[in-house]
PDB file of N, CA and C in Angstrom:
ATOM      1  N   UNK A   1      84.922 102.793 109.872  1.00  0.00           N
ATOM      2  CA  UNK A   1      83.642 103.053 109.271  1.00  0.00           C
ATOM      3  C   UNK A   1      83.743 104.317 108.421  1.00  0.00           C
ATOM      4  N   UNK A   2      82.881 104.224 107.024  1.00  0.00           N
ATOM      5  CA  UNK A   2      82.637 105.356 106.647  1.00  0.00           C
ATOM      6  C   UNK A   2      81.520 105.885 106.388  1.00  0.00           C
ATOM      7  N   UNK A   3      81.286 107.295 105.991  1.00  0.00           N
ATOM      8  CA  UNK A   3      79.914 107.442 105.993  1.00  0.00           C
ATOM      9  C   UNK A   3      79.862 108.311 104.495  1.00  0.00           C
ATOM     10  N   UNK A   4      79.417 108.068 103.567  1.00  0.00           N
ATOM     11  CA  UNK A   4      79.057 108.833 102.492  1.00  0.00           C
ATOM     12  C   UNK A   4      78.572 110.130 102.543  1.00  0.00           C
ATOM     13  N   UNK A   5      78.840 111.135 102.748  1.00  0.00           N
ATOM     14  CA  UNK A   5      77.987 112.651 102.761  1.00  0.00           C
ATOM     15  C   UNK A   5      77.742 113.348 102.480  1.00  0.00           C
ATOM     16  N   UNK A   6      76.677 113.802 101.927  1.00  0.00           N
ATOM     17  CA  UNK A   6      76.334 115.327 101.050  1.00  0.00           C
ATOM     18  C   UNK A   6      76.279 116.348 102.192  1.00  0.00           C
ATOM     19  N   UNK A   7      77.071 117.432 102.174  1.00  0.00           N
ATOM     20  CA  UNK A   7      76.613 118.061 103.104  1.00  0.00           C
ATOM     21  C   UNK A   7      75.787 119.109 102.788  1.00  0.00           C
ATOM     22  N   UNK A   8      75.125 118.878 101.774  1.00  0.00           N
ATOM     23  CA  UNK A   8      74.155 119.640 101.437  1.00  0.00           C
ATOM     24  C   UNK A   8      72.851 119.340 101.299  1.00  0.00           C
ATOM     25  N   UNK A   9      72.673 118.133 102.225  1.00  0.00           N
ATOM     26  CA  UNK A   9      71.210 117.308 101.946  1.00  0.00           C
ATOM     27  C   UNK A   9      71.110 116.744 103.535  1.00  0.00           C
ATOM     28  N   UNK A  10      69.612 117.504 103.993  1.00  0.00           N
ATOM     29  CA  UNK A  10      69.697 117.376 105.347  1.00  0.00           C
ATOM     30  C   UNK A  10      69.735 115.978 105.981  1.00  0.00           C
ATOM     31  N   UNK A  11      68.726 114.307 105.208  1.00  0.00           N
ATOM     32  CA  UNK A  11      69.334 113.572 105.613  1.00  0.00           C
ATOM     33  C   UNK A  11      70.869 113.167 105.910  1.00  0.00           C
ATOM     34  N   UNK A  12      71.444 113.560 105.345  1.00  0.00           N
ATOM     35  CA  UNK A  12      73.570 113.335 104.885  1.00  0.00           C
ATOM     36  C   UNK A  12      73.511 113.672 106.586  1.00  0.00           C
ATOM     37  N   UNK A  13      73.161 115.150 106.872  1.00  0.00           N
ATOM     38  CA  UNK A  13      73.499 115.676 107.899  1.00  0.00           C
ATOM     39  C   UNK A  13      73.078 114.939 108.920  1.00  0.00           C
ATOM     40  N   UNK A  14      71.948 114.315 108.728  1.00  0.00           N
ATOM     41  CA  UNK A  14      71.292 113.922 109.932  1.00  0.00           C
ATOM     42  C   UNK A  14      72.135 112.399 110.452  1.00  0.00           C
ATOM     43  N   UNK A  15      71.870 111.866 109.253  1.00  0.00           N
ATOM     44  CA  UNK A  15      73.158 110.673 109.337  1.00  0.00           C
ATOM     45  C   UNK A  15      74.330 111.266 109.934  1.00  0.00           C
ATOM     46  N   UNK A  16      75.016 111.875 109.020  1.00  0.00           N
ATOM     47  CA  UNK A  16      76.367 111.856 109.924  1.00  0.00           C
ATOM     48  C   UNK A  16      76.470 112.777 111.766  1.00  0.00           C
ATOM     49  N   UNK A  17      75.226 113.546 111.787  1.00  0.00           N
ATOM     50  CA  UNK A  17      74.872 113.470 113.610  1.00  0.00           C
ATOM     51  C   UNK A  17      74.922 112.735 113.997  1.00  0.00           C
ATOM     52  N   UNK A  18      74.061 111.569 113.513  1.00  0.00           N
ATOM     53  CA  UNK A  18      73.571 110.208 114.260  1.00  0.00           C
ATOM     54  C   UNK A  18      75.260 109.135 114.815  1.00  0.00           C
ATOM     55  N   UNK A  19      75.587 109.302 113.477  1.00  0.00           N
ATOM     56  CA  UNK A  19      77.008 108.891 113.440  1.00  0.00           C
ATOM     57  C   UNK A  19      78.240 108.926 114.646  1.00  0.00           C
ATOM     58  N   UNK A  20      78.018 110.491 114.978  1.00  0.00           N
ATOM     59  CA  UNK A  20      78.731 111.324 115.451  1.00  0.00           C
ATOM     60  C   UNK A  20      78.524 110.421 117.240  1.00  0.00           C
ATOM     61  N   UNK A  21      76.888 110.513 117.189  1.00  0.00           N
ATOM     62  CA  UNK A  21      77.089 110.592 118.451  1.00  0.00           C
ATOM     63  C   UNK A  21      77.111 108.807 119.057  1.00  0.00           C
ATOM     64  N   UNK A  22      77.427 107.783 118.227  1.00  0.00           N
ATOM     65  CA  UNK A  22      77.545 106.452 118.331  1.00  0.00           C
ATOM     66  C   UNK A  22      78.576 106.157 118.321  1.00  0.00           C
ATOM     67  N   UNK A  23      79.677 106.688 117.905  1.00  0.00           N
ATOM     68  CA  UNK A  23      80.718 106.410 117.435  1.00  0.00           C
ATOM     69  C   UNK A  23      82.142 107.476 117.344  1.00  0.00           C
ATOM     70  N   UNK A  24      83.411 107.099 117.114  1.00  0.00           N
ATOM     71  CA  UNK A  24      84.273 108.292 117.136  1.00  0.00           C
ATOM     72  C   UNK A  24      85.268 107.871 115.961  1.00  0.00           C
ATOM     73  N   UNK A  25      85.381 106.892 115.737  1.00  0.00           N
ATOM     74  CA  UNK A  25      85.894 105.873 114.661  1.00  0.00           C
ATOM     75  C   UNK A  25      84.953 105.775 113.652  1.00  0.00           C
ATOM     76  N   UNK A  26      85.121 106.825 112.713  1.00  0.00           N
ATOM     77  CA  UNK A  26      84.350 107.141 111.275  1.00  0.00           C
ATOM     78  C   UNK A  26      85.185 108.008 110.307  1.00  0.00           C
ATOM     79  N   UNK A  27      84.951 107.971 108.985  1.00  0.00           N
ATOM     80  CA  UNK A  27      85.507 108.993 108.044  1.00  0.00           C
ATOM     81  C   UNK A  27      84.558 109.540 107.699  1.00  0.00           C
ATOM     82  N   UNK A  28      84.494 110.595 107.117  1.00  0.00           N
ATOM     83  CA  UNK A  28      83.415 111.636 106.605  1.00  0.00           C
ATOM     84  C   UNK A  28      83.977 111.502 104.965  1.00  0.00           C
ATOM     85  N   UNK A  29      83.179 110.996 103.511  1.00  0.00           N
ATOM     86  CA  UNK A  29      83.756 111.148 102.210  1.00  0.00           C
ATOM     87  C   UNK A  29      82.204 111.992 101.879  1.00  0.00           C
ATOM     88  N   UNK A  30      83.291 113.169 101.614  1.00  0.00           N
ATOM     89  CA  UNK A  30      82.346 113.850 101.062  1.00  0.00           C
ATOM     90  C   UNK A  30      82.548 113.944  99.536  1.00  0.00           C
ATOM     91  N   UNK A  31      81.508 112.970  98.944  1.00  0.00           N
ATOM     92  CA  UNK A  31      81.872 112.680  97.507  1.00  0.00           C
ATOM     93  C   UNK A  31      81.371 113.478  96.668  1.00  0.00           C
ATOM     94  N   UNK A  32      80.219 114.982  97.294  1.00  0.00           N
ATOM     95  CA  UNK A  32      80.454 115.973  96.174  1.00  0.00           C
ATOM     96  C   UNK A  32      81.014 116.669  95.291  1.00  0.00           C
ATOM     97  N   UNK A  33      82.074 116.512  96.870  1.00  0.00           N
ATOM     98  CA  UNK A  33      83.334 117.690  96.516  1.00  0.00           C
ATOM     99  C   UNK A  33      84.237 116.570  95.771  1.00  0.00           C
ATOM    100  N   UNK A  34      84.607 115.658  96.477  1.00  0.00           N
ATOM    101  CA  UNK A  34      85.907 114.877  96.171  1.00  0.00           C
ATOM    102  C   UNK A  34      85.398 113.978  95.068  1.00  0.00           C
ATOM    103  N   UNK A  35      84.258 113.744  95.029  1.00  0.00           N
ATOM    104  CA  UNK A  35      84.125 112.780  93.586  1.00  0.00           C
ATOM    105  C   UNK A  35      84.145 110.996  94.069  1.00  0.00           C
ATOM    106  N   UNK A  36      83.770 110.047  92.854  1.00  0.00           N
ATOM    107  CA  UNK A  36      83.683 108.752  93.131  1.00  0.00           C
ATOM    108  C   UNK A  36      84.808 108.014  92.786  1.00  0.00           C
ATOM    109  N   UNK A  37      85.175 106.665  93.219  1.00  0.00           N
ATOM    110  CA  UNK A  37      85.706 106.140  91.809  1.00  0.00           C
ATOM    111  C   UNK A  37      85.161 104.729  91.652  1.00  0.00           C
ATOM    112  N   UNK A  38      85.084 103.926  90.979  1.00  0.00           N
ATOM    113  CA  UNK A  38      84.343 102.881  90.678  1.00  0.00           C
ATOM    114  C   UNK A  38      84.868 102.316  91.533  1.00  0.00           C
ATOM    115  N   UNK A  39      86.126 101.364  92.461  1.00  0.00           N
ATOM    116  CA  UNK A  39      86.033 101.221  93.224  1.00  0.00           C
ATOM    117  C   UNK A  39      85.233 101.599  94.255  1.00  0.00           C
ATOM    118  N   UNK A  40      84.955 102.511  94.912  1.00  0.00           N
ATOM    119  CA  UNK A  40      84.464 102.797  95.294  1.00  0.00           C
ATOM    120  C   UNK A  40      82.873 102.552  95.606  1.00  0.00           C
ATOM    121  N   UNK A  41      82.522 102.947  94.268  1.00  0.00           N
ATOM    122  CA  UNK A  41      81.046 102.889  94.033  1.00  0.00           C
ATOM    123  C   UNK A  41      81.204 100.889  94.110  1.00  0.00           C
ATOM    124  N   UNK A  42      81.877  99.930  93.604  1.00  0.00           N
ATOM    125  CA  UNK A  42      81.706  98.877  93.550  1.00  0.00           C
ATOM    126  C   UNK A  42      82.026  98.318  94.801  1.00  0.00           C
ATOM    127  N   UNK A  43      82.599  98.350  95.865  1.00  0.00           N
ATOM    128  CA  UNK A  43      83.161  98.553  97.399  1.00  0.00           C
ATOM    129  C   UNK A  43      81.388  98.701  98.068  1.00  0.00           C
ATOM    130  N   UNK A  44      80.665  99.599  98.008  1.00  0.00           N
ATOM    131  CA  UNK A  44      79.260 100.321  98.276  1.00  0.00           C
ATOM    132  C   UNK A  44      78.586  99.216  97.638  1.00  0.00           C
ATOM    133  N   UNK A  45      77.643  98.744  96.574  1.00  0.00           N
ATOM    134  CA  UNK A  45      77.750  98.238  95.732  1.00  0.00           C
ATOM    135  C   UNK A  45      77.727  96.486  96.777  1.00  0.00           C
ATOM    136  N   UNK A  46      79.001  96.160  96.308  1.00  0.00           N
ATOM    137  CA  UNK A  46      78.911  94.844  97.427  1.00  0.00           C
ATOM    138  C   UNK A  46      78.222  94.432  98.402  1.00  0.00           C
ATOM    139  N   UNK A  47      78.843  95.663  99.848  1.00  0.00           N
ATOM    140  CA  UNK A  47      78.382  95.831 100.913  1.00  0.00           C
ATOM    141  C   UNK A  47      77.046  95.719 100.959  1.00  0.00           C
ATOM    142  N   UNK A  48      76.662  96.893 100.263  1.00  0.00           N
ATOM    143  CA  UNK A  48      74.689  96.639 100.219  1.00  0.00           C
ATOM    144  C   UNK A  48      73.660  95.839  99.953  1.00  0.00           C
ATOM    145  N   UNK A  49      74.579  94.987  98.706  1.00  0.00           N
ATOM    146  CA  UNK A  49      74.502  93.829  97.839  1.00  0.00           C
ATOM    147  C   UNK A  49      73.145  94.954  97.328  1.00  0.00           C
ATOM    148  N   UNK A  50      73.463  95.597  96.556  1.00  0.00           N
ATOM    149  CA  UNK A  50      72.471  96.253  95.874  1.00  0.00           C
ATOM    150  C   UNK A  50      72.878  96.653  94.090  1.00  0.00           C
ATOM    151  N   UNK A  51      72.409  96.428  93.547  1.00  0.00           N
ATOM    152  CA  UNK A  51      72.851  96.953  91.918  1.00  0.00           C
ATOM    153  C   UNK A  51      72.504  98.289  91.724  1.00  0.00           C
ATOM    154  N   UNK A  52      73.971  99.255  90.980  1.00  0.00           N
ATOM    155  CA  UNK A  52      73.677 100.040  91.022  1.00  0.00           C
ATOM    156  C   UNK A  52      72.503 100.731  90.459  1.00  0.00           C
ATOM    157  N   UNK A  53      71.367 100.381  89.764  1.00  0.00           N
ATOM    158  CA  UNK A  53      70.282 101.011  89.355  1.00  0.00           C
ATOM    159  C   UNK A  53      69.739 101.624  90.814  1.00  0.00           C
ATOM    160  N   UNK A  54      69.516 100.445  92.055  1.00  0.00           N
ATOM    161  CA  UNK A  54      69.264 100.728  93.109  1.00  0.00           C
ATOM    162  C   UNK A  54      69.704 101.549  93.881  1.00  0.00           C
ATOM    163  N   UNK A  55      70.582 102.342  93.577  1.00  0.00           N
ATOM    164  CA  UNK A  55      71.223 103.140  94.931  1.00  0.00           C
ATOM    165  C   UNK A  55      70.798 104.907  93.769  1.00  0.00           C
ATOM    166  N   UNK A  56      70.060 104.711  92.918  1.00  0.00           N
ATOM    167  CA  UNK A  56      69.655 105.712  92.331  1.00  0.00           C
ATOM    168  C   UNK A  56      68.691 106.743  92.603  1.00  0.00           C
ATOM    169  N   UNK A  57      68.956 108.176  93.190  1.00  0.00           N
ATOM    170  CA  UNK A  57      67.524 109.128  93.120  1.00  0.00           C
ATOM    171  C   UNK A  57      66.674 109.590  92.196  1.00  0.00           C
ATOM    172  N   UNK A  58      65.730 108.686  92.409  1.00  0.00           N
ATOM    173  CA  UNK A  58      64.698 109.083  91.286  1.00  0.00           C
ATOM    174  C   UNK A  58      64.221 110.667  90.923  1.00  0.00           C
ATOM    175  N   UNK A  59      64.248 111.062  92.143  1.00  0.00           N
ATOM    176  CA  UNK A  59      63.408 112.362  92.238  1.00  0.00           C
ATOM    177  C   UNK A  59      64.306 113.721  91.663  1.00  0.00           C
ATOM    178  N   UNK A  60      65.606 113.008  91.201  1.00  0.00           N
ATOM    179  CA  UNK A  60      66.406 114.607  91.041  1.00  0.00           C
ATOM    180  C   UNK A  60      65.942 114.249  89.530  1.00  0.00           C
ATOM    181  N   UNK A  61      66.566 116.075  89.107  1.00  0.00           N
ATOM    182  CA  UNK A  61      65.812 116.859  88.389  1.00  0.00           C
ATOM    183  C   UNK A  61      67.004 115.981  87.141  1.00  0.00           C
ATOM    184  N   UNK A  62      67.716 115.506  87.340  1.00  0.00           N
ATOM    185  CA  UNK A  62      68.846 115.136  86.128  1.00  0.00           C
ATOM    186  C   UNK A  62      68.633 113.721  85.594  1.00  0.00           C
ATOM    187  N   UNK A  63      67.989 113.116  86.732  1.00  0.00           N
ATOM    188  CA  UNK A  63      67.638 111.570  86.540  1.00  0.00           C
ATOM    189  C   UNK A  63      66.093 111.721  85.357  1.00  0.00           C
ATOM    190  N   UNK A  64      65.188 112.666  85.815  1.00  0.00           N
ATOM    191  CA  UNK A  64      64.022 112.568  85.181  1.00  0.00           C
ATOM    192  C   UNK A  64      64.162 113.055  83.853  1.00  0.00           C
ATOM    193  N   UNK A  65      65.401 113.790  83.342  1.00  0.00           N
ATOM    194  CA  UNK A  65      65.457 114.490  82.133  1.00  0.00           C
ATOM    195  C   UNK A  65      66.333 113.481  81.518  1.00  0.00           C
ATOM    196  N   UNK A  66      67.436 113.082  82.197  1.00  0.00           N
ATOM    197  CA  UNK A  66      68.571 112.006  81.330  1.00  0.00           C
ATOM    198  C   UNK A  66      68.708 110.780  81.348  1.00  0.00           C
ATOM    199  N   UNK A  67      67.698 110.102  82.043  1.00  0.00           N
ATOM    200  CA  UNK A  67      68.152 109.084  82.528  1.00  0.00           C
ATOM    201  C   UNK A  67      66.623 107.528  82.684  1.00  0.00           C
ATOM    202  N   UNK A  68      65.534 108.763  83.120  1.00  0.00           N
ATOM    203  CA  UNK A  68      64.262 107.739  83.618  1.00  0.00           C
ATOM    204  C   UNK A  68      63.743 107.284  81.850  1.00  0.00           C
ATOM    205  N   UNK A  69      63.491 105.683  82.306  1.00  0.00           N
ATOM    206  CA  UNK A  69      62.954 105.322  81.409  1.00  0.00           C
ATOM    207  C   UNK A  69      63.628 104.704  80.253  1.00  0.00           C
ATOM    208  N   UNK A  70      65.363 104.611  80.510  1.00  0.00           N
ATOM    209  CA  UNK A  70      66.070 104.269  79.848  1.00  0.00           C
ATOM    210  C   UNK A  70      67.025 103.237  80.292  1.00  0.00           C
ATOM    211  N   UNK A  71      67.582 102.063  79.949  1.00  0.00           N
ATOM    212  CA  UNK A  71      67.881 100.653  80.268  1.00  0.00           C
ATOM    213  C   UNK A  71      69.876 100.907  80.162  1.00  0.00           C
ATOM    214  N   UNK A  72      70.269 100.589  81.227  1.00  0.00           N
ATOM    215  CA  UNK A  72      71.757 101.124  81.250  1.00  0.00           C
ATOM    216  C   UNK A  72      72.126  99.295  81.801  1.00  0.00           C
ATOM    217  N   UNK A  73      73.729  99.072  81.756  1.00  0.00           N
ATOM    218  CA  UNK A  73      74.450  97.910  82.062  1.00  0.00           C
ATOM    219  C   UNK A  73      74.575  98.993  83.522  1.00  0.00           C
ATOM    220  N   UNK A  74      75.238  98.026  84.475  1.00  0.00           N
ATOM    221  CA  UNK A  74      75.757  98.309  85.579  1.00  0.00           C
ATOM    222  C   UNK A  74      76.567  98.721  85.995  1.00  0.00           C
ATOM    223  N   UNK A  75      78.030  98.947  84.371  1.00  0.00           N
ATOM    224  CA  UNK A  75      79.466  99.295  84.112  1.00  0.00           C
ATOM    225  C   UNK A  75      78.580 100.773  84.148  1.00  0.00           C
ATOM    226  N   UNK A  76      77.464 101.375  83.228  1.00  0.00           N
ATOM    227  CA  UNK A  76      76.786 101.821  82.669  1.00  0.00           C
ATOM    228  C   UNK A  76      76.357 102.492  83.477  1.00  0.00           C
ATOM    229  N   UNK A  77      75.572 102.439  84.526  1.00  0.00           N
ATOM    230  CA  UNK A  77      74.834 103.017  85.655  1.00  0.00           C
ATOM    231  C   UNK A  77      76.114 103.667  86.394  1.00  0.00           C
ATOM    232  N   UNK A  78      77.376 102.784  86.873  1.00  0.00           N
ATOM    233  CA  UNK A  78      78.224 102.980  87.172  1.00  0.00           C
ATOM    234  C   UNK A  78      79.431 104.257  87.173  1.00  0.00           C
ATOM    235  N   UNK A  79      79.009 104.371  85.929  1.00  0.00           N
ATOM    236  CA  UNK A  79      80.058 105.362  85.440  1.00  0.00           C
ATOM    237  C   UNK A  79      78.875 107.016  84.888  1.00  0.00           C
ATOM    238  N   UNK A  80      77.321 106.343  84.960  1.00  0.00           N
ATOM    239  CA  UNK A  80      76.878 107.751  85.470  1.00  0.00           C
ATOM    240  C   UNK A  80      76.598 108.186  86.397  1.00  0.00           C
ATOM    241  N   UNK A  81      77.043 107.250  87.710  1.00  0.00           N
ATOM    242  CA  UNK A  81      77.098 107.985  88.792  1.00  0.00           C
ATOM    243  C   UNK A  81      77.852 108.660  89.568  1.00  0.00           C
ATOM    244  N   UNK A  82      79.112 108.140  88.745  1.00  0.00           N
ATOM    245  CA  UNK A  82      80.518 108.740  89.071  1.00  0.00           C
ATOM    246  C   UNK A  82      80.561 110.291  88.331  1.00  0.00           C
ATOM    247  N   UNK A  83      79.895 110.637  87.297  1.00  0.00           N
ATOM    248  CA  UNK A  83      79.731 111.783  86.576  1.00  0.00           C
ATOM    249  C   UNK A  83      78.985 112.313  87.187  1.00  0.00           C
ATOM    250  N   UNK A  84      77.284 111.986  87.694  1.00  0.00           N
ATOM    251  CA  UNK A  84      76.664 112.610  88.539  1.00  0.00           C
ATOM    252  C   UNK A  84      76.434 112.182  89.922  1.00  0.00           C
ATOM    253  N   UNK A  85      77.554 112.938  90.829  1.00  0.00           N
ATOM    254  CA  UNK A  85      77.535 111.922  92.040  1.00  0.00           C
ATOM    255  C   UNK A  85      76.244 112.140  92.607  1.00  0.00           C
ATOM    256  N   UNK A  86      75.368 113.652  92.292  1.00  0.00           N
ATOM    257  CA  UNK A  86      74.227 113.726  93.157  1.00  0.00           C
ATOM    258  C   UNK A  86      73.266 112.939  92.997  1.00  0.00           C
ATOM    259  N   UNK A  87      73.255 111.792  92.060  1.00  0.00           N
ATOM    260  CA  UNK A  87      72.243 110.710  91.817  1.00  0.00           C
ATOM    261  C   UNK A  87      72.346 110.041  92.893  1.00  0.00           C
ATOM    262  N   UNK A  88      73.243 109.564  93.983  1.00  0.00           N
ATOM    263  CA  UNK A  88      73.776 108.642  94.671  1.00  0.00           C
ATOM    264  C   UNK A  88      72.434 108.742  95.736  1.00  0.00           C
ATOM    265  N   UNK A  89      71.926 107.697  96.450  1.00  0.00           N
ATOM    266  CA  UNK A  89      71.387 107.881  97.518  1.00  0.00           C
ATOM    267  C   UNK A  89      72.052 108.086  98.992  1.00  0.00           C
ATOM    268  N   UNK A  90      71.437 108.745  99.940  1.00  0.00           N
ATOM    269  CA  UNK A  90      72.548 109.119 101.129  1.00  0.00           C
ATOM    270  C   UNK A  90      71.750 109.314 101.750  1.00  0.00           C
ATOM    271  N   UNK A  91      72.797 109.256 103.417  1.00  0.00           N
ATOM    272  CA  UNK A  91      73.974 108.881 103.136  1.00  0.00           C
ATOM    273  C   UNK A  91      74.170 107.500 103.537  1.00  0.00           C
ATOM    274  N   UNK A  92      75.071 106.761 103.040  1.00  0.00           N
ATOM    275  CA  UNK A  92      75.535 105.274 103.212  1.00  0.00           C
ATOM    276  C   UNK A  92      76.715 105.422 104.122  1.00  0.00           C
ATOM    277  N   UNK A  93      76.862 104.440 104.893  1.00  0.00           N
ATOM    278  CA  UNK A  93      77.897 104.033 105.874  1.00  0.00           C
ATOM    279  C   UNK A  93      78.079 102.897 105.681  1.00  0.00           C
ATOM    280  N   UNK A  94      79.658 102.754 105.571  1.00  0.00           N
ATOM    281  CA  UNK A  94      80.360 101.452 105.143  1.00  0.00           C
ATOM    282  C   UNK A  94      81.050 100.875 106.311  1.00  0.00           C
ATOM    283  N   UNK A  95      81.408  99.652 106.539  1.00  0.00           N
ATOM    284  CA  UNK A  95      81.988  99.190 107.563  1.00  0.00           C
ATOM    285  C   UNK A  95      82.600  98.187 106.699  1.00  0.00           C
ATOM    286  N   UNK A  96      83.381  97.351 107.491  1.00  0.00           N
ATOM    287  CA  UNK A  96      84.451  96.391 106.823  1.00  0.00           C
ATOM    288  C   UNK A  96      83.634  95.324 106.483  1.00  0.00           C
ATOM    289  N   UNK A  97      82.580  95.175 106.291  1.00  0.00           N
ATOM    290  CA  UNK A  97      81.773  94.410 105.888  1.00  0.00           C
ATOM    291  C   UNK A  97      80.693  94.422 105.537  1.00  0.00           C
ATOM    292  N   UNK A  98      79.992  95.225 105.533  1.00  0.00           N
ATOM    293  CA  UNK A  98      78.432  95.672 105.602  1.00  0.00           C
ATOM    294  C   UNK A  98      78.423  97.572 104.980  1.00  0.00           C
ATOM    295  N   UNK A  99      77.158  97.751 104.011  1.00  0.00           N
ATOM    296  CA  UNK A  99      76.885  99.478 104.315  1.00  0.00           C
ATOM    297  C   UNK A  99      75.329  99.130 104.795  1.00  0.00           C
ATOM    298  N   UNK A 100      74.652 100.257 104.712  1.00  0.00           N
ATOM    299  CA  UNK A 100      73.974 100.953 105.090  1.00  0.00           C
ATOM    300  C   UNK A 100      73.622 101.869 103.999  1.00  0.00           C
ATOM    301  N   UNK A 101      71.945 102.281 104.062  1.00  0.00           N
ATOM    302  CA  UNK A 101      71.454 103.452 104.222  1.00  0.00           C
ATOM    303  C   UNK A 101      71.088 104.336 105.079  1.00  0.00           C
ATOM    304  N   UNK A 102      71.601 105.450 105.534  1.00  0.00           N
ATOM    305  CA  UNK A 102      71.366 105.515 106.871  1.00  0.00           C
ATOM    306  C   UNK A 102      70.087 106.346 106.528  1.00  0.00           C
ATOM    307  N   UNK A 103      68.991 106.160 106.377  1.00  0.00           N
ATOM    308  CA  UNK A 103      67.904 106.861 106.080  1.00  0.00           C
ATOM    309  C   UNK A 103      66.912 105.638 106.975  1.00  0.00           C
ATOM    310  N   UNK A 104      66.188 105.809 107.779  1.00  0.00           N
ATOM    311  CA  UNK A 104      66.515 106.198 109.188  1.00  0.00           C
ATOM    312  C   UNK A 104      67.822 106.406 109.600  1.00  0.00           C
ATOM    313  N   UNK A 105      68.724 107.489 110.129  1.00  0.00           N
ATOM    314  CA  UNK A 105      69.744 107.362 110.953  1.00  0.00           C
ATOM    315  C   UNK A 105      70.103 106.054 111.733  1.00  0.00           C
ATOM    316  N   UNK A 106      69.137 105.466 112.288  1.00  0.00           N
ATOM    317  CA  UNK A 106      69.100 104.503 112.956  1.00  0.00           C
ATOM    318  C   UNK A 106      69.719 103.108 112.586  1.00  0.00           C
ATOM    319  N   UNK A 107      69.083 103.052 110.957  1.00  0.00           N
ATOM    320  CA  UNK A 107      70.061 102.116 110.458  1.00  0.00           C
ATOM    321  C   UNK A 107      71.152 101.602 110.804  1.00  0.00           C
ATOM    322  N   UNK A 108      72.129 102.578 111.042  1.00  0.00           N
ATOM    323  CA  UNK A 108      73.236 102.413 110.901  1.00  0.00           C
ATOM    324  C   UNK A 108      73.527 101.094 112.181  1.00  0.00           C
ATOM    325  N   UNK A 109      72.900 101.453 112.922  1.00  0.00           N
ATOM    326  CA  UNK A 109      73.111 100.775 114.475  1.00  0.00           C
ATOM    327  C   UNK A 109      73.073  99.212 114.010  1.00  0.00           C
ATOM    328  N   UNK A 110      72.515  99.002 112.791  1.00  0.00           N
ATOM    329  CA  UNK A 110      73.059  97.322 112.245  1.00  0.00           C
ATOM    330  C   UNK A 110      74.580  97.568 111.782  1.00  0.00           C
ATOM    331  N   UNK A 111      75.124  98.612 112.116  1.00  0.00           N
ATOM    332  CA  UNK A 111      76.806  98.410 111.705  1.00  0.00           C
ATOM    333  C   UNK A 111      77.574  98.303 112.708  1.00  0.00           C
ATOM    334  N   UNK A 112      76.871  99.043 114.310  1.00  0.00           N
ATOM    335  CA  UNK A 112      77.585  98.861 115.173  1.00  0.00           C
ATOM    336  C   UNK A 112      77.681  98.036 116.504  1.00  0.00           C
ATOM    337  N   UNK A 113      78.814  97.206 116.662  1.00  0.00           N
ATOM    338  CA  UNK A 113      78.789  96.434 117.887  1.00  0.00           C
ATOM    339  C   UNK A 113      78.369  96.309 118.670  1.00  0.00           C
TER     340      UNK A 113
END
């Protein structure tokens, strides 16, 4: 399992607590620091069966200046989220088949056995 994490955004944190204490078999990608790659984002993407417009934060300050109100492809959305990873919603937990939002934390518990 993995878990997507900002560790600078108290849901991320709260997720990966929640995480912590369900489980011991997890990775921590902290894609602030380390960055995306379209794999990746398309891996997420699948799992969620969500398009990336959807996994977008409306509320940051970069989306409302660069972005709201304007019609992108999905290669498109794709590759500005890899530039701005803090658009990403979080945190997501991936499993070999399935992600998650873990926003309830609780979520996640549809990933585990």
């Amino acid at each position: 399992m993995k878990i997507y994490h900002n560790p600078n955004c108290t849901k991320s944190r709260e997720g990966l607590k929640y995480l912590k204490e369900k489980t011991v078999d997890y990775q921590v990608i902290n894609y602030m620091k380390n960055g995306l790659t379209e794999e990746d984002l398309k891996e997420i993407l699948l799992k969620l069966n969500q398009k990336p417009e959807d996994i977008i934060r409306t509320k940051e300050a970069i989306y409302k200046s660069d972005f709201k109100d304007k019609k992108f492809t999905d290669d498109e959305w794709i590759k500005i989220i890899i530039e701005h990873p803090k658009l990403l919603q979080r945190p997501i937990v991936v499993d070999k088949t399935k992600a998650v939002f873990a926003q309830p934390p609780e979520e996640i518990d549809k990933l585990i056995p």
